[in-house]
C-alpha atoms as a PDB file:
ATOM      1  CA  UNK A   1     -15.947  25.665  40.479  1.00  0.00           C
ATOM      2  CA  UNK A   2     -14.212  24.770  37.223  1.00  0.00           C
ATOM      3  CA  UNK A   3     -16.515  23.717  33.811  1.00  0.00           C
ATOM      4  CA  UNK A   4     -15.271  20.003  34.269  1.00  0.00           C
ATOM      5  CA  UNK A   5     -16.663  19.574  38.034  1.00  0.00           C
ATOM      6  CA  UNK A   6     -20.201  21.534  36.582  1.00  0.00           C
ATOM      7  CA  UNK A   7     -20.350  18.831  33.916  1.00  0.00           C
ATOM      8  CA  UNK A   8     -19.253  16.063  36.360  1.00  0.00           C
ATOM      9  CA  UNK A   9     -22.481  17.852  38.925  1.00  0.00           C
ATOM     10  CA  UNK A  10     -24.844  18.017  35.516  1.00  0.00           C
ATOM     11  CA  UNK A  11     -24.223  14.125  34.940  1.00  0.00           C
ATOM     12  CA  UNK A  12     -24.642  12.721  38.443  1.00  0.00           C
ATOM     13  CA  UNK A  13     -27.947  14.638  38.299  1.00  0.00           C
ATOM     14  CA  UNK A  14     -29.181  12.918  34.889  1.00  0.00           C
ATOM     15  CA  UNK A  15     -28.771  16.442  33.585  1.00  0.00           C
ATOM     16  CA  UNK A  16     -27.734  15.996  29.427  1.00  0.00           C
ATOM     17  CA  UNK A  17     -26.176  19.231  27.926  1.00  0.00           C
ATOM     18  CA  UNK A  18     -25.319  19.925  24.197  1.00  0.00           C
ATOM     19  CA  UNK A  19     -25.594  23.235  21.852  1.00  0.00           C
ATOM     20  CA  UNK A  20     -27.047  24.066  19.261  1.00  0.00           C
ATOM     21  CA  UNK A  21     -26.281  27.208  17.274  1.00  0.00           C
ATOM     22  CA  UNK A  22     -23.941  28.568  19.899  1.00  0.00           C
ATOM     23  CA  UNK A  23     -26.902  28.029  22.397  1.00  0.00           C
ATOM     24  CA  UNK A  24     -26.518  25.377  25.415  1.00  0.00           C
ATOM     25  CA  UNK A  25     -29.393  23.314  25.930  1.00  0.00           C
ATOM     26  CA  UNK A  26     -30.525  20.650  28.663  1.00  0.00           C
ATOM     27  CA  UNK A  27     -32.853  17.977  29.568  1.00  0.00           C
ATOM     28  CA  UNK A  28     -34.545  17.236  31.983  1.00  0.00           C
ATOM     29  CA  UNK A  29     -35.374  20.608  32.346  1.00  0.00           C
ATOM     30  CA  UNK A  30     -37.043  19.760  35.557  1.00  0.00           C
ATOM     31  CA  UNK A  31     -34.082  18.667  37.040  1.00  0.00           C
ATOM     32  CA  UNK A  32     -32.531  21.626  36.874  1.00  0.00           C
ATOM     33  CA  UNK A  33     -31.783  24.153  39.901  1.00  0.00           C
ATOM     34  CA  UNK A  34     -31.660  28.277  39.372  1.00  0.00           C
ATOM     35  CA  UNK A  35     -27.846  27.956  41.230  1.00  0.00           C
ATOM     36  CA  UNK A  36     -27.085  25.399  38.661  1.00  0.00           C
ATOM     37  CA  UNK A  37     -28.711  28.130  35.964  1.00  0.00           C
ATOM     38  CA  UNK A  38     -26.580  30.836  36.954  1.00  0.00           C
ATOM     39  CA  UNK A  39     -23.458  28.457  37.254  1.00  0.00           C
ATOM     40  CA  UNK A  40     -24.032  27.710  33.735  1.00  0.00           C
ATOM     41  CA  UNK A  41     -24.506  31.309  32.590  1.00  0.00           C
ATOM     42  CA  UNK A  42     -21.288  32.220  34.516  1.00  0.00           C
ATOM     43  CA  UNK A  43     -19.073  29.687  32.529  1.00  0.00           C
ATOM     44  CA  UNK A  44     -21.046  29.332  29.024  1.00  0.00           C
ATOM     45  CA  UNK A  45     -18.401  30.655  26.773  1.00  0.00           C
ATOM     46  CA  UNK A  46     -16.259  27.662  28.658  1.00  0.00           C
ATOM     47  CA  UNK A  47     -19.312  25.141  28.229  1.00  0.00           C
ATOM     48  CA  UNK A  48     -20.133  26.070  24.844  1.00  0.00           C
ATOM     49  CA  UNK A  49     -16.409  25.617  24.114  1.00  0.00           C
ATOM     50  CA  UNK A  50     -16.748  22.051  25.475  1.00  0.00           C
ATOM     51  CA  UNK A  51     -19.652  20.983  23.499  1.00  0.00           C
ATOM     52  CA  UNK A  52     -18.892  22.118  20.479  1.00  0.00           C
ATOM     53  CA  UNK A  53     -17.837  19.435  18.308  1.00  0.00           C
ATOM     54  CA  UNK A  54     -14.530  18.923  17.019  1.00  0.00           C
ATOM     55  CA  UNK A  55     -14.657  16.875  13.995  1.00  0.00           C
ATOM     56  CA  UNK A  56     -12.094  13.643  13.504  1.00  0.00           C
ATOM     57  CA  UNK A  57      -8.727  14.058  12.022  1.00  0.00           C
ATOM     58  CA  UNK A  58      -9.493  12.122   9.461  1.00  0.00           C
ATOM     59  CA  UNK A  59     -12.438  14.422   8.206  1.00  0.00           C
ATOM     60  CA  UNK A  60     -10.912  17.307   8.683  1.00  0.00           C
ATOM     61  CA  UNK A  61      -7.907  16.182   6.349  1.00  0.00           C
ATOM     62  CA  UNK A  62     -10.857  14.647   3.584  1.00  0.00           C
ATOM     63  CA  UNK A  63     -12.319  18.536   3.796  1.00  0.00           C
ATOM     64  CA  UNK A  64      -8.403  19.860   2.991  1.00  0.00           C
ATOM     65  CA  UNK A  65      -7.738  17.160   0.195  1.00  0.00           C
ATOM     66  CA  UNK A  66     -11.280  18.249  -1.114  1.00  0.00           C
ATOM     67  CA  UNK A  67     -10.304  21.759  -0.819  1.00  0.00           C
ATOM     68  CA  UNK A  68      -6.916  21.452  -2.475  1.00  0.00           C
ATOM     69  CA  UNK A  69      -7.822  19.803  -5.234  1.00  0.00           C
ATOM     70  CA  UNK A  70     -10.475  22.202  -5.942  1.00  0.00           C
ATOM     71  CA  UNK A  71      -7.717  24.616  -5.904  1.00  0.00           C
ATOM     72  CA  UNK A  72      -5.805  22.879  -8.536  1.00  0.00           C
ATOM     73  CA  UNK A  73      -3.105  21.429  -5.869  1.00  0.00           C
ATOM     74  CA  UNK A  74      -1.061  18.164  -6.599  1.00  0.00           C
ATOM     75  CA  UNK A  75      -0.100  16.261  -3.539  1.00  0.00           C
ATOM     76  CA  UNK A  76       1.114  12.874  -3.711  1.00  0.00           C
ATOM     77  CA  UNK A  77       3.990  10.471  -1.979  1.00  0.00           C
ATOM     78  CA  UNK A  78       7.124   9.751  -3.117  1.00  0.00           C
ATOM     79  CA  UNK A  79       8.807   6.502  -2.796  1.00  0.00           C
ATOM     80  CA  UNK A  80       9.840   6.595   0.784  1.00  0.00           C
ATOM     81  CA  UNK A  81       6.071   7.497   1.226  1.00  0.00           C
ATOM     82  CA  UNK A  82       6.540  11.621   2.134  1.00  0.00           C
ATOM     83  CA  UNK A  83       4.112  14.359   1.213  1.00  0.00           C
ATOM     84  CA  UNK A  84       5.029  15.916  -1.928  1.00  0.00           C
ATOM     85  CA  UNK A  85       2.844  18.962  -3.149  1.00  0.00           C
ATOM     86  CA  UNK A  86       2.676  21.264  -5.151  1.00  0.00           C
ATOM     87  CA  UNK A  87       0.844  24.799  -5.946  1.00  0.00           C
ATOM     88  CA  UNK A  88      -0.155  24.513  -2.636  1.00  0.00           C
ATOM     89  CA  UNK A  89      -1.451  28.236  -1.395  1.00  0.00           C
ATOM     90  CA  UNK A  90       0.282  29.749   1.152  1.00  0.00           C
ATOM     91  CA  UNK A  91      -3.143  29.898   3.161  1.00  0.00           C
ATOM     92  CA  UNK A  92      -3.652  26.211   3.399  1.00  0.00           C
ATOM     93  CA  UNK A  93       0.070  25.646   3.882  1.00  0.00           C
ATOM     94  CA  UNK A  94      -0.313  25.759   7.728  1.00  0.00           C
ATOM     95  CA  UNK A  95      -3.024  23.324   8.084  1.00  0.00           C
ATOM     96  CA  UNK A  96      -1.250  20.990   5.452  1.00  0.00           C
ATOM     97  CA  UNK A  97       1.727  20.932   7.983  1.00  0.00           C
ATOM     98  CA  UNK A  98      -0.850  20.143  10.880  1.00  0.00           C
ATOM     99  CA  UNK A  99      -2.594  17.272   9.033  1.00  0.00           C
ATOM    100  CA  UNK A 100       0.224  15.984   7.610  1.00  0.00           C
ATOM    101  CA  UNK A 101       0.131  12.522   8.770  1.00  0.00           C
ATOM    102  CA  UNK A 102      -3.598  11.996   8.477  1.00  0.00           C
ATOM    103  CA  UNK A 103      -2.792  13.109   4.745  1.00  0.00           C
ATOM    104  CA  UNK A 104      -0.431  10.679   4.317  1.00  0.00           C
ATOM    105  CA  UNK A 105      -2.255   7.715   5.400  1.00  0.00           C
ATOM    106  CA  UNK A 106      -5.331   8.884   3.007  1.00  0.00           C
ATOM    107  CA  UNK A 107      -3.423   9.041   0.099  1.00  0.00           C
ATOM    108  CA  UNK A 108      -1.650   5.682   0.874  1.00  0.00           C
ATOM    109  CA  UNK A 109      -5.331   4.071   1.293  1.00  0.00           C
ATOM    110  CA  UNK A 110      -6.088   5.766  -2.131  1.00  0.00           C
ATOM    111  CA  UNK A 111      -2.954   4.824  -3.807  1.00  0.00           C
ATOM    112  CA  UNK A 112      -3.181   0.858  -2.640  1.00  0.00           C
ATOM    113  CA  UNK A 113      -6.925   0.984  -3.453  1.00  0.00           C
ATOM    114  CA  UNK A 114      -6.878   2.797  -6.944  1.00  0.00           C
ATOM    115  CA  UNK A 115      -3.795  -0.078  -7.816  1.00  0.00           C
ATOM    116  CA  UNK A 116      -6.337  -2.627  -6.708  1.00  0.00           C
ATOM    117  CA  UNK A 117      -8.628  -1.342  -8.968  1.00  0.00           C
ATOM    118  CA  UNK A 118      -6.751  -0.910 -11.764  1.00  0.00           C
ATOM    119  CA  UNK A 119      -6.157  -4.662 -11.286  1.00  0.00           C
ATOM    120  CA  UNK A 120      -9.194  -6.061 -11.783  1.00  0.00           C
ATOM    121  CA  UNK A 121     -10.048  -4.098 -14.614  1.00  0.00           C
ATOM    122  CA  UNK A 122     -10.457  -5.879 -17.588  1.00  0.00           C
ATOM    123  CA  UNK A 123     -12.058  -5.912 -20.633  1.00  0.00           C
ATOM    124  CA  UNK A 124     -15.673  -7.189 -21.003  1.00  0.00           C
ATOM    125  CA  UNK A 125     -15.904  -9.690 -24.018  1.00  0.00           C
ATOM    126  CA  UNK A 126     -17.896  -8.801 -27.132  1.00  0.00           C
ATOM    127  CA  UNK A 127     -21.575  -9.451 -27.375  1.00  0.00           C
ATOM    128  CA  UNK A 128     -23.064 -12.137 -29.000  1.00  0.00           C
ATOM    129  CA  UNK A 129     -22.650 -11.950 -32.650  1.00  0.00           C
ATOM    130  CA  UNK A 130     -25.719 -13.929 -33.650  1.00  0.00           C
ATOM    131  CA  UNK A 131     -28.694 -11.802 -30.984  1.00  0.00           C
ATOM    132  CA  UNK A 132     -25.997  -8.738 -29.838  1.00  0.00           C
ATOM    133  CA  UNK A 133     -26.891 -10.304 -26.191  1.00  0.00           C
ATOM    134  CA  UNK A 134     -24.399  -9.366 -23.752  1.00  0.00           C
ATOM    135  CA  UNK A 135     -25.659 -12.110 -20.800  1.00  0.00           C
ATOM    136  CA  UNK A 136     -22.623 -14.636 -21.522  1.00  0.00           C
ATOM    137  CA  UNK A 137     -20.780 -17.495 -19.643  1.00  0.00           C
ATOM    138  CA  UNK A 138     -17.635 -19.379 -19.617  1.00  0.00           C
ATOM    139  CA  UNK A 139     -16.424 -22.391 -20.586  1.00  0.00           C
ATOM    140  CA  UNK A 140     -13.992 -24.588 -18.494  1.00  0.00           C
ATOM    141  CA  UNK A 141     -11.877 -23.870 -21.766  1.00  0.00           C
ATOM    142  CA  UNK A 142     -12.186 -20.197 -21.169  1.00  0.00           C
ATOM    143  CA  UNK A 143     -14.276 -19.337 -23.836  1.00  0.00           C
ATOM    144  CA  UNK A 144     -17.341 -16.797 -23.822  1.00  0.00           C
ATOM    145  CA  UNK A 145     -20.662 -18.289 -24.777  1.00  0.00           C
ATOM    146  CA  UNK A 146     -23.994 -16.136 -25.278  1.00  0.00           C
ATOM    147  CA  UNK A 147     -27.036 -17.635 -22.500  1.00  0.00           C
ATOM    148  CA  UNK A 148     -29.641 -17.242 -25.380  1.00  0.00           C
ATOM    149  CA  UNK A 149     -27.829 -19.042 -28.632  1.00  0.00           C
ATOM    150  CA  UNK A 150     -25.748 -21.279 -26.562  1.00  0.00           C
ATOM    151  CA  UNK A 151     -27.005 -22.322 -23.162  1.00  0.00           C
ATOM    152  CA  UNK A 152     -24.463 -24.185 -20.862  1.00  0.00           C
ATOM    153  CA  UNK A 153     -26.817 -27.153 -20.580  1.00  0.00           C
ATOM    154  CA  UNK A 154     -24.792 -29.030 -23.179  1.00  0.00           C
ATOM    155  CA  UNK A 155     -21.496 -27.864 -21.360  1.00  0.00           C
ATOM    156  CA  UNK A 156     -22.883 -29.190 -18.246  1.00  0.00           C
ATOM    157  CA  UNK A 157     -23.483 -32.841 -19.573  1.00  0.00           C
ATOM    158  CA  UNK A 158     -19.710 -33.036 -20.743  1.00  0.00           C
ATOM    159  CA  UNK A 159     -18.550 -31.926 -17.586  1.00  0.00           C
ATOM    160  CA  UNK A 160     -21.320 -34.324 -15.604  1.00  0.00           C
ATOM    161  CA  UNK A 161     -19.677 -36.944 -17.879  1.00  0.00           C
ATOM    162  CA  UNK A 162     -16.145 -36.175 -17.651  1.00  0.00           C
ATOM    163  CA  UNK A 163     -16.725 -36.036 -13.983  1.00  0.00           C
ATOM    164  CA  UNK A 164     -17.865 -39.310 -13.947  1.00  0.00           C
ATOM    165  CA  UNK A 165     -15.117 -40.780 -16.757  1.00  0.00           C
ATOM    166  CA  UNK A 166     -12.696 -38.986 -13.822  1.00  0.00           C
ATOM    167  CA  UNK A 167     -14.606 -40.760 -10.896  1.00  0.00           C
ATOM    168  CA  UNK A 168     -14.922 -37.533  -8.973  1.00  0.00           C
ATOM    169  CA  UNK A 169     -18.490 -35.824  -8.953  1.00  0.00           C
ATOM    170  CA  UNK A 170     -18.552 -32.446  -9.121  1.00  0.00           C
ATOM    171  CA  UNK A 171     -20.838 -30.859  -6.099  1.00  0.00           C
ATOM    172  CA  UNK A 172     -21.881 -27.544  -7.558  1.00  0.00           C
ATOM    173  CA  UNK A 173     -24.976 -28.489  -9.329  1.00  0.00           C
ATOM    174  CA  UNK A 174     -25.261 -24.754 -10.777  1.00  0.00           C
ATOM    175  CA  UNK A 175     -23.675 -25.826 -13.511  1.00  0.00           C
ATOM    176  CA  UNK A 176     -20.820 -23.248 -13.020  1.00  0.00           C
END
């Protein structure tokens, strides 16, 4: 009997197997027989083979980034969007090879995300001169005004009123 057609017999049974620590186990222990005990024992290195867990591409090629650049590797694309690297050890170089693709689309998520980033960076305005209070908001204008020493209250009245001149009412009462 092969180790499929035992699984396949363990699961019309209700029988669950996993390992632990190179150990099978199984629940319902109740359920289970002493031929299907000695079937298991016969074909455990198979079964233990089978259950093992074989983590996803994708975190397999996070661990070798993570690796690499520990070891001081550069790898990056070029503009047709290959693998370059370099100082890459000749121990890795094997697994590199295997993972290339996954590595590629990782560093193409990390490229397009770090140029998002860099994007929105910008530069925070300066604090309040008057109470150094750095809780501000904008104008329509597109000027910075400090909450404490100049509230948008009065801001909101010119725009309720301009609004109005304009015959269009604004519908965000926020005040924003």
């Amino acid at each position: 009997m092969s180790v499929s057609a035992l699984i396949a017999e363990l699961g019309e049974l209700g029988i669950e197997l996993g390992q632990q620590d190179g150990r099978i186990w199984y629940r319902p222990r109740s359920s289970m027989t002493p031929d299907l005990v000695e079937r298991m024992k016969a074909h455990q290195g198979a079964l233990l083979a089978m259950l093992r867990p074989n983590p996803p591409a994708e975190e397999t090629a996070d661990r070798l980034l993570d690796d690499l650049a520990h070891r001081g590797c550069i790898l990056g694309l070029d503009g047709d969007g290959r693998l370059v690297m370099d100082g890459v050890p000749p121990d890795l170089a094997n697994d590199v090879a295997r993972h290339e693709a996954e590595l590629i689309r990782i560093l193409k998520i990390e490229t397009a995300s770090m140029a998002e980033a860099m994007v929105k960076i910008i530069d925070p305005p300066d604090p309040c001169p008057k109470c150094e209070f750095m809780e501000l908001w904008q104008t329509l204008a597109g000027n910075w005004r400090c909450l404490r020493c100049d509230p948008p209250a009065q801001a909101r009245r010119l725009r309720e009123r301009a609004d109005r001149l304009r015959g269009s009412p604004r519908r965000n009462s926020n005040g924003d």
